[in-house]
Protein backbone atom coordinates (compact mmCIF):
# COMPACT_ATOMS: atom_id res chain seq x y z
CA UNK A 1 -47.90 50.94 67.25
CA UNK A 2 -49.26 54.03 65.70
CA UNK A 3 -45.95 55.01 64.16
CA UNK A 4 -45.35 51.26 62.33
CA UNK A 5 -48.93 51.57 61.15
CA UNK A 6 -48.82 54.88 59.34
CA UNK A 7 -44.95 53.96 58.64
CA UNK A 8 -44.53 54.31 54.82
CA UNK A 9 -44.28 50.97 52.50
CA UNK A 10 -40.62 50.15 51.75
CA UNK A 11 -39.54 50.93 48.36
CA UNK A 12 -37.56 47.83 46.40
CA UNK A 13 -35.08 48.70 43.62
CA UNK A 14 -34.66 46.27 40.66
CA UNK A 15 -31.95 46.07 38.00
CA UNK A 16 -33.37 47.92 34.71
CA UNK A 17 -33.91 45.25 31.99
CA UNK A 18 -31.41 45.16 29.01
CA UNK A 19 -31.79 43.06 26.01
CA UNK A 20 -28.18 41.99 24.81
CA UNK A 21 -29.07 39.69 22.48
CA UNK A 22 -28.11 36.76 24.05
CA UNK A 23 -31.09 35.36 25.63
CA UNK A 24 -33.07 32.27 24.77
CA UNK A 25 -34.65 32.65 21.33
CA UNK A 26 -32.91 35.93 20.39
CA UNK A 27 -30.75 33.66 17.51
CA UNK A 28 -32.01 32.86 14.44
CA UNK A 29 -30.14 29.84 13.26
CA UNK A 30 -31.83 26.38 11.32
CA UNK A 31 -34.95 25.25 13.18
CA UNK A 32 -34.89 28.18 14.97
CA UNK A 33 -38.61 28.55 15.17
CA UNK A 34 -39.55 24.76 15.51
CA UNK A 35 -39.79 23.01 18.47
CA UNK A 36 -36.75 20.47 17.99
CA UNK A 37 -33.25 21.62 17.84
CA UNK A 38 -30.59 21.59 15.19
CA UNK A 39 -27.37 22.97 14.78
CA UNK A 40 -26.88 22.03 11.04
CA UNK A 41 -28.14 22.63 7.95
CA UNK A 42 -29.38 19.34 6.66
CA UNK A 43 -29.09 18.53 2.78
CA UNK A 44 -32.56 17.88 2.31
CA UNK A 45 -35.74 19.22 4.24
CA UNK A 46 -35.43 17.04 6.82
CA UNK A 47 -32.05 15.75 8.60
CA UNK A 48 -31.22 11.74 7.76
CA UNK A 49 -30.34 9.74 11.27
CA UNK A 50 -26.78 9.69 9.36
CA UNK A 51 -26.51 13.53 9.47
CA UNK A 52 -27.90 13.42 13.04
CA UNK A 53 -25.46 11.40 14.44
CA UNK A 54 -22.46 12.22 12.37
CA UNK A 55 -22.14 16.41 11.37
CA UNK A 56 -20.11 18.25 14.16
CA UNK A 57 -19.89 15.00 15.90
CA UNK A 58 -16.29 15.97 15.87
CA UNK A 59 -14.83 18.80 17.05
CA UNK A 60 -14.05 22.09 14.92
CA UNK A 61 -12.53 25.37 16.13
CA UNK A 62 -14.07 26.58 13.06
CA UNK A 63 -17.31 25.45 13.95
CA UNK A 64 -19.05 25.60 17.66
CA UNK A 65 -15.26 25.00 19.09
CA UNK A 66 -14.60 28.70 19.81
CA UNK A 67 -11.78 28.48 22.46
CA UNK A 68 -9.99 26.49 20.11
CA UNK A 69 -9.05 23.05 20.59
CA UNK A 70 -9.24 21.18 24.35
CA UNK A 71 -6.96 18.72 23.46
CA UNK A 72 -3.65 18.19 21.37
CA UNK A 73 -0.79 16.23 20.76
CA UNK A 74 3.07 16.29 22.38
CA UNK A 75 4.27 18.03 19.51
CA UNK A 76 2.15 20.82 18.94
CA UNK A 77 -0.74 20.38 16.70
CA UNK A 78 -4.51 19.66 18.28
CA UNK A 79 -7.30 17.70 17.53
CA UNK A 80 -7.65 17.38 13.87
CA UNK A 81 -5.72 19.58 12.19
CA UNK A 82 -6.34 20.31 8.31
CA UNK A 83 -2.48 20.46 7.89
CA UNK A 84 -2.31 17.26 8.03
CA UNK A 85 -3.07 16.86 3.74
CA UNK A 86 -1.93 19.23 1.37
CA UNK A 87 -5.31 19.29 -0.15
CA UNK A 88 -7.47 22.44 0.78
CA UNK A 89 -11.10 22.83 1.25
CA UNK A 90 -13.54 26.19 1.83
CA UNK A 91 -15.63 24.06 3.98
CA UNK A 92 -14.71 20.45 4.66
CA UNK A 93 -18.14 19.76 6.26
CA UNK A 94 -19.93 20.27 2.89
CA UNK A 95 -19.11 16.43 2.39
CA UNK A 96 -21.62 13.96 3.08
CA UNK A 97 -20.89 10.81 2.40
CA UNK A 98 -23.46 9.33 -0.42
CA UNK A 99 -23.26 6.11 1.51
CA UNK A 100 -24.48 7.39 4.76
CA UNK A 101 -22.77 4.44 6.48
CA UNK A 102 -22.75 5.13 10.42
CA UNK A 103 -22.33 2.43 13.22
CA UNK A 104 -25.27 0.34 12.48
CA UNK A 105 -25.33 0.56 9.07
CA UNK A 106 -21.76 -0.99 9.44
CA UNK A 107 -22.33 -3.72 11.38
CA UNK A 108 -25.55 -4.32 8.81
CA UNK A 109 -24.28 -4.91 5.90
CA UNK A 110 -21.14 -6.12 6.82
CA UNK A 111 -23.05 -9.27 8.69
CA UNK A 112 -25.30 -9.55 5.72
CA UNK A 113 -22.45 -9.91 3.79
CA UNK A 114 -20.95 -12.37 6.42
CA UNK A 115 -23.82 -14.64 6.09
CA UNK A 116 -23.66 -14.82 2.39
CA UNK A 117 -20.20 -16.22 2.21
CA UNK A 118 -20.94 -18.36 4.65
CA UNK A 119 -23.94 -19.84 3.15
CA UNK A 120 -22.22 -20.21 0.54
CA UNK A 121 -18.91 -22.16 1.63
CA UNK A 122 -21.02 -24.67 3.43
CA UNK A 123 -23.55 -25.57 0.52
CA UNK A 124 -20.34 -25.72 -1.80
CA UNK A 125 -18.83 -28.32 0.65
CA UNK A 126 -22.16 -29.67 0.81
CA UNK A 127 -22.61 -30.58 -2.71
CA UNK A 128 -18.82 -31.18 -3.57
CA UNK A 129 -18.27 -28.08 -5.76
CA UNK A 130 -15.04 -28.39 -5.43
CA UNK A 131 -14.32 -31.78 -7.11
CA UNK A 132 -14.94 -30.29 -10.76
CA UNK A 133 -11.99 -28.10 -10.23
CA UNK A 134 -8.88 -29.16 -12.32
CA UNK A 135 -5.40 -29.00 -11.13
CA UNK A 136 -4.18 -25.57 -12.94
CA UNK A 137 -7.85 -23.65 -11.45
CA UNK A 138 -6.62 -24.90 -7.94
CA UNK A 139 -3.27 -23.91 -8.31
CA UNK A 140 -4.38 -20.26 -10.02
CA UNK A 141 -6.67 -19.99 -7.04
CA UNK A 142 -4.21 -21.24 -3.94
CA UNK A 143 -1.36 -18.59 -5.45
CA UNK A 144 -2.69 -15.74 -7.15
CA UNK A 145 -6.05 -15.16 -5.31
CA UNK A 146 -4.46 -16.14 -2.19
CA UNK A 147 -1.71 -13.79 -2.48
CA UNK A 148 -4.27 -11.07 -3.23
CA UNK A 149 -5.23 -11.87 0.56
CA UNK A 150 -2.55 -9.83 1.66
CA UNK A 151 -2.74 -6.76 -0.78
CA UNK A 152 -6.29 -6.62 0.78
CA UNK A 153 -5.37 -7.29 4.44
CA UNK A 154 -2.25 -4.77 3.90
CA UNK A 155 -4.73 -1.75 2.70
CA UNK A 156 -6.88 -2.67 5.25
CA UNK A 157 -4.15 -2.25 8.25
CA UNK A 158 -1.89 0.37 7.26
CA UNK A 159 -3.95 2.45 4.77
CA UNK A 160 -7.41 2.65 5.63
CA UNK A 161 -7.50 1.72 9.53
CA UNK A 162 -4.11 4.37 9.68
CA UNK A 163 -5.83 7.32 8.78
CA UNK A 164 -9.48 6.79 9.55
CA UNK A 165 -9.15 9.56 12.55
CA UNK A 166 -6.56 11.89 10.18
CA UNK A 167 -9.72 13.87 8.36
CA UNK A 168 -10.82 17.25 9.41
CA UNK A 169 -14.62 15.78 10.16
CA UNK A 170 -16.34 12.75 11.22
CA UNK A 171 -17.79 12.62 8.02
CA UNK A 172 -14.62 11.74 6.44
CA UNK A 173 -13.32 9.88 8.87
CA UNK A 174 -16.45 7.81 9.50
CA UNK A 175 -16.64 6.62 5.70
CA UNK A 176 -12.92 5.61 5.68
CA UNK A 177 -12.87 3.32 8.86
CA UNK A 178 -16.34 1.42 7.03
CA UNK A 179 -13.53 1.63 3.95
CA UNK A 180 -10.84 -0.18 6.53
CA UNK A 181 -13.65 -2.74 8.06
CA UNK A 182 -14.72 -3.65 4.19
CA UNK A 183 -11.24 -4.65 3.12
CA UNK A 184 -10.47 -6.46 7.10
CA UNK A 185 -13.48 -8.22 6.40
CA UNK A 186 -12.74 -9.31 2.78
CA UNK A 187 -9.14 -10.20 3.60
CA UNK A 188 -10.82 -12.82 6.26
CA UNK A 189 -12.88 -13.89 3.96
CA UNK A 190 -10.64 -14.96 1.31
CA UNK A 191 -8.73 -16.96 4.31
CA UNK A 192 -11.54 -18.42 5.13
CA UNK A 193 -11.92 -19.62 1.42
CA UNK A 194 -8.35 -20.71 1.62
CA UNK A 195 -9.05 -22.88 4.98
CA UNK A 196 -11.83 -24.41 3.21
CA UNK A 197 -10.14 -25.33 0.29
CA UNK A 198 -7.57 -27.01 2.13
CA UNK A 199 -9.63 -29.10 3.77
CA UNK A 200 -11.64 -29.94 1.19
CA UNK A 201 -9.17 -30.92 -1.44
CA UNK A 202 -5.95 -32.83 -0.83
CA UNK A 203 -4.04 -31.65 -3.77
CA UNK A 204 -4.86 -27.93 -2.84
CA UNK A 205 -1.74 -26.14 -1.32
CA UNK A 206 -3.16 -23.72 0.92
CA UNK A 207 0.08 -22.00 1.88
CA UNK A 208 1.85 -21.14 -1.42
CA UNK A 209 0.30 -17.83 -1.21
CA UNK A 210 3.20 -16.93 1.37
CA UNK A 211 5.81 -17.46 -1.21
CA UNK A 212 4.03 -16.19 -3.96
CA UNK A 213 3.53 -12.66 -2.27
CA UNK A 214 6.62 -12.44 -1.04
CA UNK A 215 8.73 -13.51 -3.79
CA UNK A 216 6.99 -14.71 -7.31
CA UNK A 217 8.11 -11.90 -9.91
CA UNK A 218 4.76 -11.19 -10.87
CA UNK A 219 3.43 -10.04 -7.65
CA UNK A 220 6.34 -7.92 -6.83
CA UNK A 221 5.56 -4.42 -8.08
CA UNK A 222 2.00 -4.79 -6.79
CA UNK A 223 3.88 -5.63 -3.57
CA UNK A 224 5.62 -2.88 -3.70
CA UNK A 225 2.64 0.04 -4.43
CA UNK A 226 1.26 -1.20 -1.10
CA UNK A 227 3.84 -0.77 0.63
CA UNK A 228 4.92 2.08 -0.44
CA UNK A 229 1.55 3.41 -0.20
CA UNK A 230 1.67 2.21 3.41
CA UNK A 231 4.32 5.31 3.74
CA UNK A 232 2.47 8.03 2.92
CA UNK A 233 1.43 10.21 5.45
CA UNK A 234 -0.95 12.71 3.39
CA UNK A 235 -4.06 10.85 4.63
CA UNK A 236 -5.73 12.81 0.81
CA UNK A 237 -2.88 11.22 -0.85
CA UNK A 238 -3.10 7.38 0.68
CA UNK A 239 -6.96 7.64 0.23
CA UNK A 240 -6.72 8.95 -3.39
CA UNK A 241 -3.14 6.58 -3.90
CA UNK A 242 -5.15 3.51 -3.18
CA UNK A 243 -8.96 4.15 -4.22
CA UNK A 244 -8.60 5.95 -7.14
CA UNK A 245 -5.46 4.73 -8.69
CA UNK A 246 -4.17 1.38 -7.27
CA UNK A 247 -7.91 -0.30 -6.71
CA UNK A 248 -8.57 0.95 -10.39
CA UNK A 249 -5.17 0.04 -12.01
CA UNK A 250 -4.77 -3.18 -9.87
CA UNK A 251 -7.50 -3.71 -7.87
CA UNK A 252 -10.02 -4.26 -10.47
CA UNK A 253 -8.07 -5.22 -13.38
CA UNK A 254 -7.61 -8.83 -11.26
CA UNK A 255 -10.97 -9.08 -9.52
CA UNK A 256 -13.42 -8.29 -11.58
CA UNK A 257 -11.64 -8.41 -15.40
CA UNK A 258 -10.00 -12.06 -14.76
CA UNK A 259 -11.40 -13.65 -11.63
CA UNK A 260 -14.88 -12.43 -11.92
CA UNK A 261 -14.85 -13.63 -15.67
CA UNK A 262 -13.03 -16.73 -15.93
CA UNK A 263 -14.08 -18.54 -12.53
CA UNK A 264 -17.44 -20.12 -14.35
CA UNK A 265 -15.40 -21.48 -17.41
CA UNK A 266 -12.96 -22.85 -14.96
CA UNK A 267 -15.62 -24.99 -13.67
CA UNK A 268 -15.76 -22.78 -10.51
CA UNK A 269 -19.15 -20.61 -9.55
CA UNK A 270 -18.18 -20.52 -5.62
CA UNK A 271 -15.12 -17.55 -6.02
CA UNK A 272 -17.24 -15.30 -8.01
CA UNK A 273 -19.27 -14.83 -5.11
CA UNK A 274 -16.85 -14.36 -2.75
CA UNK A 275 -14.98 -12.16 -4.91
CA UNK A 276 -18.09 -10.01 -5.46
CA UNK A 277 -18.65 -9.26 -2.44
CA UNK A 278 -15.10 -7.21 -2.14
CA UNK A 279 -16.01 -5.64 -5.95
CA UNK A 280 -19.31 -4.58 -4.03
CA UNK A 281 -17.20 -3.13 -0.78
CA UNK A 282 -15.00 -1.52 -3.68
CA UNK A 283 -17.94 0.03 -5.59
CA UNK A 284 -19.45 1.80 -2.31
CA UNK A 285 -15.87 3.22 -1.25
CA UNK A 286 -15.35 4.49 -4.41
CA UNK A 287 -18.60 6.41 -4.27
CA UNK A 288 -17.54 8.34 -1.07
CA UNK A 289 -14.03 8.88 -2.77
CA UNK A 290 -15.62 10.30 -5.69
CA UNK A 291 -17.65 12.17 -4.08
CA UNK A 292 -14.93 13.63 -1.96
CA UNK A 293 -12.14 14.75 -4.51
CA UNK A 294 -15.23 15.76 -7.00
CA UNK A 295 -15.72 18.48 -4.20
CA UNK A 296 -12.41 19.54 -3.87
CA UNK A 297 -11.89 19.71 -7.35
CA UNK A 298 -14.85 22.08 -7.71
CA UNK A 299 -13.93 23.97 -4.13
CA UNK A 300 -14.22 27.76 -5.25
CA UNK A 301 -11.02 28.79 -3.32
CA UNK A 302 -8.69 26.03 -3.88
CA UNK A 303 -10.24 24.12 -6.93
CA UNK A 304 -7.81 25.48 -9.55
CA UNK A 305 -4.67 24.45 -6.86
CA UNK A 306 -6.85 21.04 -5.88
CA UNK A 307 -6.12 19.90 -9.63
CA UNK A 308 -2.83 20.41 -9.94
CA UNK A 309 -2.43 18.79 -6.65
CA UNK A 310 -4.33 15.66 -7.82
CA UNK A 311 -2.25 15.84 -11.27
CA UNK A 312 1.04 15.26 -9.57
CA UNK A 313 -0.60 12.66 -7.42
CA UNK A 314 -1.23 11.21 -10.10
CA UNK A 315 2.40 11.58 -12.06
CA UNK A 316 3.39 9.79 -9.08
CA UNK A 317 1.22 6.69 -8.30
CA UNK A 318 -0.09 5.90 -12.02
CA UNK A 319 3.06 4.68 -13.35
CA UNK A 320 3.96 2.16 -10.86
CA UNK A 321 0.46 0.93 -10.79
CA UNK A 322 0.45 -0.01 -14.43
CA UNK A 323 4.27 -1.52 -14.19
CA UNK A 324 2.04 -3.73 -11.64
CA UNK A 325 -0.52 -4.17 -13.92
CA UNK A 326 1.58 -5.08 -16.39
CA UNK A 327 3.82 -7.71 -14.42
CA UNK A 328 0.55 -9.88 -13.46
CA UNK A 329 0.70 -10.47 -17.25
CA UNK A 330 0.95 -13.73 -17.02
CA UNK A 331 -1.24 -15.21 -14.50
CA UNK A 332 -3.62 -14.79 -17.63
CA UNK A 333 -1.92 -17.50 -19.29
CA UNK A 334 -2.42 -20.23 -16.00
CA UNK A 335 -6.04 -20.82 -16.25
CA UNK A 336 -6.77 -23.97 -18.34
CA UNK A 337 -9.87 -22.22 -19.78
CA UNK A 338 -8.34 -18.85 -21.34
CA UNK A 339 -11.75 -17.01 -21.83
CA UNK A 340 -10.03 -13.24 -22.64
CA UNK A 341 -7.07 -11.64 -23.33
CA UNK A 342 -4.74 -9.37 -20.86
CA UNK A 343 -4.79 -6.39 -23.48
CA UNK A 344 -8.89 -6.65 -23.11
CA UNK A 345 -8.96 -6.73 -19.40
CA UNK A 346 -6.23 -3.78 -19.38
CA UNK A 347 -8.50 -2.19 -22.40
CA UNK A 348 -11.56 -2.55 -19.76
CA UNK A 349 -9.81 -0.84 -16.47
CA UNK A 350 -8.21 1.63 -18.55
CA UNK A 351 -11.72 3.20 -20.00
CA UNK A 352 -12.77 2.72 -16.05
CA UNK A 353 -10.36 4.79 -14.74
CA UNK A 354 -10.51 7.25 -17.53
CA UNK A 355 -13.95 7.39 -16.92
CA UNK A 356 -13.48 8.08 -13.23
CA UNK A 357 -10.80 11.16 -13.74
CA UNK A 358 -13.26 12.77 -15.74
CA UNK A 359 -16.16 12.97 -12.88
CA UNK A 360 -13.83 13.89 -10.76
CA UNK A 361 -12.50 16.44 -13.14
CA UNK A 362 -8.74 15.61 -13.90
CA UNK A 363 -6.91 15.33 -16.65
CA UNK A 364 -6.25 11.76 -18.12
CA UNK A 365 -2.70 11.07 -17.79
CA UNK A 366 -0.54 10.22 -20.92
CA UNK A 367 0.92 6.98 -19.55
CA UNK A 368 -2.89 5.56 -19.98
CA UNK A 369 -2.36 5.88 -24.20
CA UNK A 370 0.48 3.89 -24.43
């Protein structure tokens, strides 16, 4: 007992501390020193719920992903690789889209949009809008804007919905599906107009459009961009193919510089608004599409090889788009109120598009002066 009592205290050993640097709070990254987290740098001073729940949503070995990708395909590449577009970027996560559409700002507008056109087909069956049409209006409408149906529901399949999980970040790729449910749900909606026509008037043939897409000369060569654009596996070169040339060439040389401004003469105020609704689907894509090849035109590193890129993107889709411009030449003519002129509708999408290769920073191409 005496011994255990005087018995010395046991001495305990510890592990000398070492600070490596990797402890909690040692980094000094964004928001470091604030209470809430964030892994980004946000454009403004605060972080918009659209950068919250889209930047680094998808994966990047180049950013956070530092064993490299998890997953891949059978033959070879993984994840989302940036080979898949010839078009080169310093940082592909510097694009935000201007739009910040996410997943509820999608289903938003889209069933705003939903409720307009149908609000609007009922109170036009309502009050009999229909009956002031005359025979040529209903046959303009049944073929041509019927056959636009499936130019719409073809870029809305195999362009869009194709390569809305091809881009190096969920930014991208997030903007281009709400791109791909804009022209699904415009395509329905102009098939919904066609339905309602059809019932509504008995000397309305709401089938021609078939025939007239798949074999009137007229609607051939635009036929044949989208499919040919369907082909195209550059997901840069589809998106800049179709939004910057074709919708600007094509696209909007039929909706808004004939439909949009010969409906009313026509007697007809109901496929304006329809019709609007895909020039208003049109004008928000093209502001993400702007906004994209604007940055890789003015991309440090690859600017300079960016352009010439873009240029012979452009030598390539520009001239069929205006042989299709020009072969819908004479749908002008059907109408039988002839408000304007084909030269000043082509005179109006030419200064558009001229105007939108110049924010983006290309060169006008010399086919547009003849």
């Amino acid at each position: 007992m005496a011994n255990s009592a005087t018995a010395a205290p046991k001495v305990r050993s510890f592990p000398k501390v070492e600070f490596t640097d990797s402890e909690a709070g040692a980094l000094e990254f964004p928001s470091s020193k604030s209470r809430t987290y964030n892994y980004f740098t946000p454009a403004k001073l605060r972080a918009t719920v659209y950068e919250d729940v889209t930047v680094d949503v998808q994966p990047d070995p180049e950013r956070h992903l530092s064993q490299g990708w998890i997953y891949g395909f059978g033959d070879g590449p993984g994840g989302y690789p940036q080979e898949w577009t010839a078009a080169k970027s310093s940082n592909w996560h510097a694009f935000l889209d201007p739009n910040e559409e996410w997943e509820q700002t999608i289903y938003r507008n889209n069933s705003a949009v939903v409720r307009q056109v149908a609000l609007c087909l009922e109170n036009a069956k309502r009050a009999g809008a229909y009956g002031n049409w005359n025979t040529a209006w209903q046959k303009f409408i049944a073929s041509n804007l019927g056959a636009w149906m499936h130019a719409e529901n073809g870029m809305a399949l195999h362009v869009f919905t194709s390569i809305q999980r091809s881009g190096p970040t969920n930014m991208i790729n997030t903007a281009v599906a709400v791109n791909a449910a804009h022209k699904m749900r415009f395509a329905q909606d102009l098939a919904l107009f066609n339905l309602d026509l059809s019932e509504s008037l008995d000397t309305f043939d709401g089938s021609v459009h078939k025939q007239v897409w798949a074999s009137a000369e007229e609607w051939q060569p635009t036929r044949k961009v989208v499919e040919e654009l369907t082909a195209v596996g550059d997901w840069a070169e589809l998106l800049f193919g179709t939004n910057v040339v074709f919708e600007q060439l094509v696209g909007q040389l039929f909706r808004s510089e004939l439909v949009m401004q010969i409906a009313a003469k026509n007697g007809d105020y109901i496929t304006p608004t329809i019709v609007g609704t895909g020039e208003h689907d049109y004008s928000r894509d093209l502001g993400y599409t702007r906004a994209l090849f604007r940055l890789l035109t003015r991309d440090e590193k690859f600017g300079e090889s960016n352009r010439e890129l873009f240029g012979r993107w452009l030598a390539k889709w520009v001239p069929p788009c205006l042989d299709a411009a020009h072969a819908l030449q004479p749908i002008w003519s059907q109408p039988a109120e002839k408000t304007l002129t084909f030269a000043d509708s082509l005179g109006a999408t030419k200064e558009k598009f001229t105007q939108l290769l110049e924010e983006i920073g290309l060169d006008v191409p010399k086919e547009l002066e003849k």
